[in-house]
PDB file of N, CA and C in Angstrom:
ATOM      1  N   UNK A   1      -5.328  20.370  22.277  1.00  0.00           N
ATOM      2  CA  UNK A   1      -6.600  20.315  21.580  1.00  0.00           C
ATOM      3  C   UNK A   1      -7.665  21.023  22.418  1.00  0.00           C
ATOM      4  N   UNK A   2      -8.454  21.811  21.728  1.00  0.00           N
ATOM      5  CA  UNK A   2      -9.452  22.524  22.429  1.00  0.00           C
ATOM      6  C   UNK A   2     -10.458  21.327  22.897  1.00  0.00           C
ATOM      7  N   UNK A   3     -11.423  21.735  24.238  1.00  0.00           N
ATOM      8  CA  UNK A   3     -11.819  21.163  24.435  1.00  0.00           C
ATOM      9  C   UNK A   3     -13.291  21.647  23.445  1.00  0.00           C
ATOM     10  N   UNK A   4     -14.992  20.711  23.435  1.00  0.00           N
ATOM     11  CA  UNK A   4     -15.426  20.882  22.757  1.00  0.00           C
ATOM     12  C   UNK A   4     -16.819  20.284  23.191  1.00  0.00           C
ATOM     13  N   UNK A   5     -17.737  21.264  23.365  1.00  0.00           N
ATOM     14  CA  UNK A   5     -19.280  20.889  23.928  1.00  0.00           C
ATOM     15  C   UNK A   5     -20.073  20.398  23.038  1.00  0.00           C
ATOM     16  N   UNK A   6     -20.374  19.659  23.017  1.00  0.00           N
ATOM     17  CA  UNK A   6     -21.812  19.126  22.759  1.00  0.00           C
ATOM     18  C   UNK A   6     -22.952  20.440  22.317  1.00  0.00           C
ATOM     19  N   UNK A   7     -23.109  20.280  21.109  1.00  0.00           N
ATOM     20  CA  UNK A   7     -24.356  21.192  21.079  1.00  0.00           C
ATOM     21  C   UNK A   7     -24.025  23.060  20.952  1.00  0.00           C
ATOM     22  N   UNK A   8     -22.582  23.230  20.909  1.00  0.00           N
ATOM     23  CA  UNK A   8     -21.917  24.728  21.096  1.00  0.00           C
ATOM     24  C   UNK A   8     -22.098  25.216  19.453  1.00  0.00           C
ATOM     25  N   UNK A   9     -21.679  24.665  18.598  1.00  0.00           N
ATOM     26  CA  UNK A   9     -21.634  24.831  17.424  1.00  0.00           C
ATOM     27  C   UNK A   9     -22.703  25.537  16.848  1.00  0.00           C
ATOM     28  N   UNK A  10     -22.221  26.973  16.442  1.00  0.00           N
ATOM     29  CA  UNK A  10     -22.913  27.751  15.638  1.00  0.00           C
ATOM     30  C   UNK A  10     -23.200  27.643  13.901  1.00  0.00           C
ATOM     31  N   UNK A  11     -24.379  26.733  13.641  1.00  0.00           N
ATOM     32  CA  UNK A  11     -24.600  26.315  12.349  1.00  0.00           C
ATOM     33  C   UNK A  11     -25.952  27.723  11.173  1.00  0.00           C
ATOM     34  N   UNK A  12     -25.190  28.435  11.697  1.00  0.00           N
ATOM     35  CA  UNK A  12     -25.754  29.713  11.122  1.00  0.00           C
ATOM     36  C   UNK A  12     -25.590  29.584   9.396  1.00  0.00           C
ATOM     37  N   UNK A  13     -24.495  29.332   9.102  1.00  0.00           N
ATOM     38  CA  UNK A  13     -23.623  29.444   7.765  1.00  0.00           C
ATOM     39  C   UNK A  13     -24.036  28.400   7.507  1.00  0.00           C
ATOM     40  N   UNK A  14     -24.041  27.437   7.934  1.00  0.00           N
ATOM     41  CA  UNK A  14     -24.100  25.632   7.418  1.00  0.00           C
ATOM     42  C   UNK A  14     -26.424  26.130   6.823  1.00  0.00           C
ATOM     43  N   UNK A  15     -26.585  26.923   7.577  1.00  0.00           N
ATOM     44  CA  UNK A  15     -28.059  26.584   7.547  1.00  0.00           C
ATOM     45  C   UNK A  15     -28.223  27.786   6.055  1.00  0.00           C
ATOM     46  N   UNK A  16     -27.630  28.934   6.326  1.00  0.00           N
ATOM     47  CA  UNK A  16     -27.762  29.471   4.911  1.00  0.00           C
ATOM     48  C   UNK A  16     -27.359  28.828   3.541  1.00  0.00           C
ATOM     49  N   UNK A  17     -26.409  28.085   3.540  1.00  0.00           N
ATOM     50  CA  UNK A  17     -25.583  27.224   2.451  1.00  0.00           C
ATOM     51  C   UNK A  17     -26.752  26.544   2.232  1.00  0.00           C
ATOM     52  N   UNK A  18     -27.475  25.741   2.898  1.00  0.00           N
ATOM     53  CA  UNK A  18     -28.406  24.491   3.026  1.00  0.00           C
ATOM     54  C   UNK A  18     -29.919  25.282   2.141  1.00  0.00           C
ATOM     55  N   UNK A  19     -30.558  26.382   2.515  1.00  0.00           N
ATOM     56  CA  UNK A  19     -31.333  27.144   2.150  1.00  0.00           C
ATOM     57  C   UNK A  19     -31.111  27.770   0.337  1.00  0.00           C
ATOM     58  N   UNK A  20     -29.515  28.123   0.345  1.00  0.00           N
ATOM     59  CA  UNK A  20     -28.966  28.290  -0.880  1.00  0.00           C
ATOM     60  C   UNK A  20     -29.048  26.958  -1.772  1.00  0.00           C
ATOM     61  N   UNK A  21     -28.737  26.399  -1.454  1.00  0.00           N
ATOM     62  CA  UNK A  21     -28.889  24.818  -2.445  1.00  0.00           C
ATOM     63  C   UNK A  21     -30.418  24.319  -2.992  1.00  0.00           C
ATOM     64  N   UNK A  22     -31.283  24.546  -1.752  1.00  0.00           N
ATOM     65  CA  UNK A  22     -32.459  24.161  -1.807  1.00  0.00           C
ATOM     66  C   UNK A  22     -32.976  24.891  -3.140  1.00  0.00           C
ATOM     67  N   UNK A  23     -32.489  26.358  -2.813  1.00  0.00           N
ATOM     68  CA  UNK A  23     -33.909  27.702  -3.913  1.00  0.00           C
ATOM     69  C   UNK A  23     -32.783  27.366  -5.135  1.00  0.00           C
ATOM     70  N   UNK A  24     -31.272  26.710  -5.350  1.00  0.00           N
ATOM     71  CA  UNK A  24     -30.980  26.378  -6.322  1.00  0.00           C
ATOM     72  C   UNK A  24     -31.641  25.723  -7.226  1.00  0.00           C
ATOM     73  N   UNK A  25     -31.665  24.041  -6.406  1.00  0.00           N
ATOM     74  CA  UNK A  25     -32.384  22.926  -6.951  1.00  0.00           C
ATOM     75  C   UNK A  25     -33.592  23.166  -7.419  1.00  0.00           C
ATOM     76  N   UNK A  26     -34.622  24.505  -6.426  1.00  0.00           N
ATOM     77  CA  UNK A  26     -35.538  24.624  -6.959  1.00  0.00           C
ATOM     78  C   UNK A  26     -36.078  25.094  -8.457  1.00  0.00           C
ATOM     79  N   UNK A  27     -35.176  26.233  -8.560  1.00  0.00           N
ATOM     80  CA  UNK A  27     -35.287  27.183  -9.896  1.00  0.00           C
ATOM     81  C   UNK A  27     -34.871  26.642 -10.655  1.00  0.00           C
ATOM     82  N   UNK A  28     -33.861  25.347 -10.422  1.00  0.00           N
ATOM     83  CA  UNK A  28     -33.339  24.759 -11.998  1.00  0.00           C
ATOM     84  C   UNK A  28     -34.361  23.871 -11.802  1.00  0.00           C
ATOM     85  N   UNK A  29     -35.358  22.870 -11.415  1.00  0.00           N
ATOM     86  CA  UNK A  29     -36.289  21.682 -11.428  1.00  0.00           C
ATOM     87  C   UNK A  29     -37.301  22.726 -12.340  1.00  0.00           C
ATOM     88  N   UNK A  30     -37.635  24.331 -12.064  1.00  0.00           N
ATOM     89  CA  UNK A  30     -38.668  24.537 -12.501  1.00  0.00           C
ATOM     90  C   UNK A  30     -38.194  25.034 -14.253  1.00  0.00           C
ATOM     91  N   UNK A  31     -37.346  25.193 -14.127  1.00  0.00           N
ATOM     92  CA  UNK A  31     -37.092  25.995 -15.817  1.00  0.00           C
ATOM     93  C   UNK A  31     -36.538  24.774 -16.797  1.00  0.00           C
ATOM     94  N   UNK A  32     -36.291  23.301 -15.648  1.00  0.00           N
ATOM     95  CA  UNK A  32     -35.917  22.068 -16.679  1.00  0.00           C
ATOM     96  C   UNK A  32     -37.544  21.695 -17.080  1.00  0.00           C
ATOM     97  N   UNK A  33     -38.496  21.880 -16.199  1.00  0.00           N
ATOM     98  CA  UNK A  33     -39.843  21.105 -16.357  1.00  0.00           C
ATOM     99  C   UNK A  33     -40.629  22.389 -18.083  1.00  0.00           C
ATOM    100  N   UNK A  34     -40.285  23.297 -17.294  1.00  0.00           N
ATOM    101  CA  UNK A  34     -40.786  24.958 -18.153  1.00  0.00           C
ATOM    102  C   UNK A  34     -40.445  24.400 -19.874  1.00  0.00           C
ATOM    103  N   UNK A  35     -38.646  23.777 -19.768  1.00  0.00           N
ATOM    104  CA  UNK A  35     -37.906  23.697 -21.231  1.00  0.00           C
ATOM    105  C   UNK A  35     -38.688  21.975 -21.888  1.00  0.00           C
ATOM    106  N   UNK A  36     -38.927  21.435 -21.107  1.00  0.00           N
ATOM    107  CA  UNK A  36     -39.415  20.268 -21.486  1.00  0.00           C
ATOM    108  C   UNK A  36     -40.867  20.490 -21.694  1.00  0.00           C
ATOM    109  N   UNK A  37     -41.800  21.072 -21.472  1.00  0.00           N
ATOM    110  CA  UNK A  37     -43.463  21.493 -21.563  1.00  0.00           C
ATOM    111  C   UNK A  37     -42.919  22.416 -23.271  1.00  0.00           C
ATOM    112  N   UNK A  38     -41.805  22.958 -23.266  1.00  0.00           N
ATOM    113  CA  UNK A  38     -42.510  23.682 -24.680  1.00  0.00           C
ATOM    114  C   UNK A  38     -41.652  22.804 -25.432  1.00  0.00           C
ATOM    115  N   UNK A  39     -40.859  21.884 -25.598  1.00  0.00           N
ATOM    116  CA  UNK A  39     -40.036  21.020 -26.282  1.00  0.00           C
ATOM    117  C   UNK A  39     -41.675  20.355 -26.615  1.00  0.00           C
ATOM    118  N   UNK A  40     -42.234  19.875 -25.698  1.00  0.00           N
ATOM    119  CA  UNK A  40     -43.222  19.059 -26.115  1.00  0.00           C
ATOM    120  C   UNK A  40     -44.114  20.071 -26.496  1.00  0.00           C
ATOM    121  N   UNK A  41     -44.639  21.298 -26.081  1.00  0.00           N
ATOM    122  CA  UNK A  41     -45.521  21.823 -27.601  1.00  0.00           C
ATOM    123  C   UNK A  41     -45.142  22.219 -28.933  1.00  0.00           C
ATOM    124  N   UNK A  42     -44.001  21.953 -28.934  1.00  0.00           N
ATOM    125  CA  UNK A  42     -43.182  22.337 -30.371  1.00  0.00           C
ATOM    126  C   UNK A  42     -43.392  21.159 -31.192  1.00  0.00           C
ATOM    127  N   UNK A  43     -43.289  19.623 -30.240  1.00  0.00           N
ATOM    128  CA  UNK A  43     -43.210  19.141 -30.982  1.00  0.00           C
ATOM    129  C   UNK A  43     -41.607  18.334 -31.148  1.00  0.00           C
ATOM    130  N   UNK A  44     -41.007  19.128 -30.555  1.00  0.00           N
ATOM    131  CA  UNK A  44     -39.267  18.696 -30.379  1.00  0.00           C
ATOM    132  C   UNK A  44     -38.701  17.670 -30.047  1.00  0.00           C
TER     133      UNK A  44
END
């Protein structure tokens, strides 16, 4: 078994994935709020 430092771990990828999820969650929160504002000016 390799041995294994404390603190060595390159979280480069883990931090882009994390950034990717975020501007996900974001753009779908804004186009669910966008579809619900004209549901309600329609009237729907």
């Amino acid at each position: 078994m390799a041995d294994h430092e404390h603190g060595s771990m390159d979280s480069s990828v883990h931090e882009k994935t994390f950034a990717g999820f975020i501007t996900l969650v974001t753009r779908a929160s804004i186009v669910i709020i966008v579809a619900l504002v004209l549901l309600a000016l329609v009237n729907g």
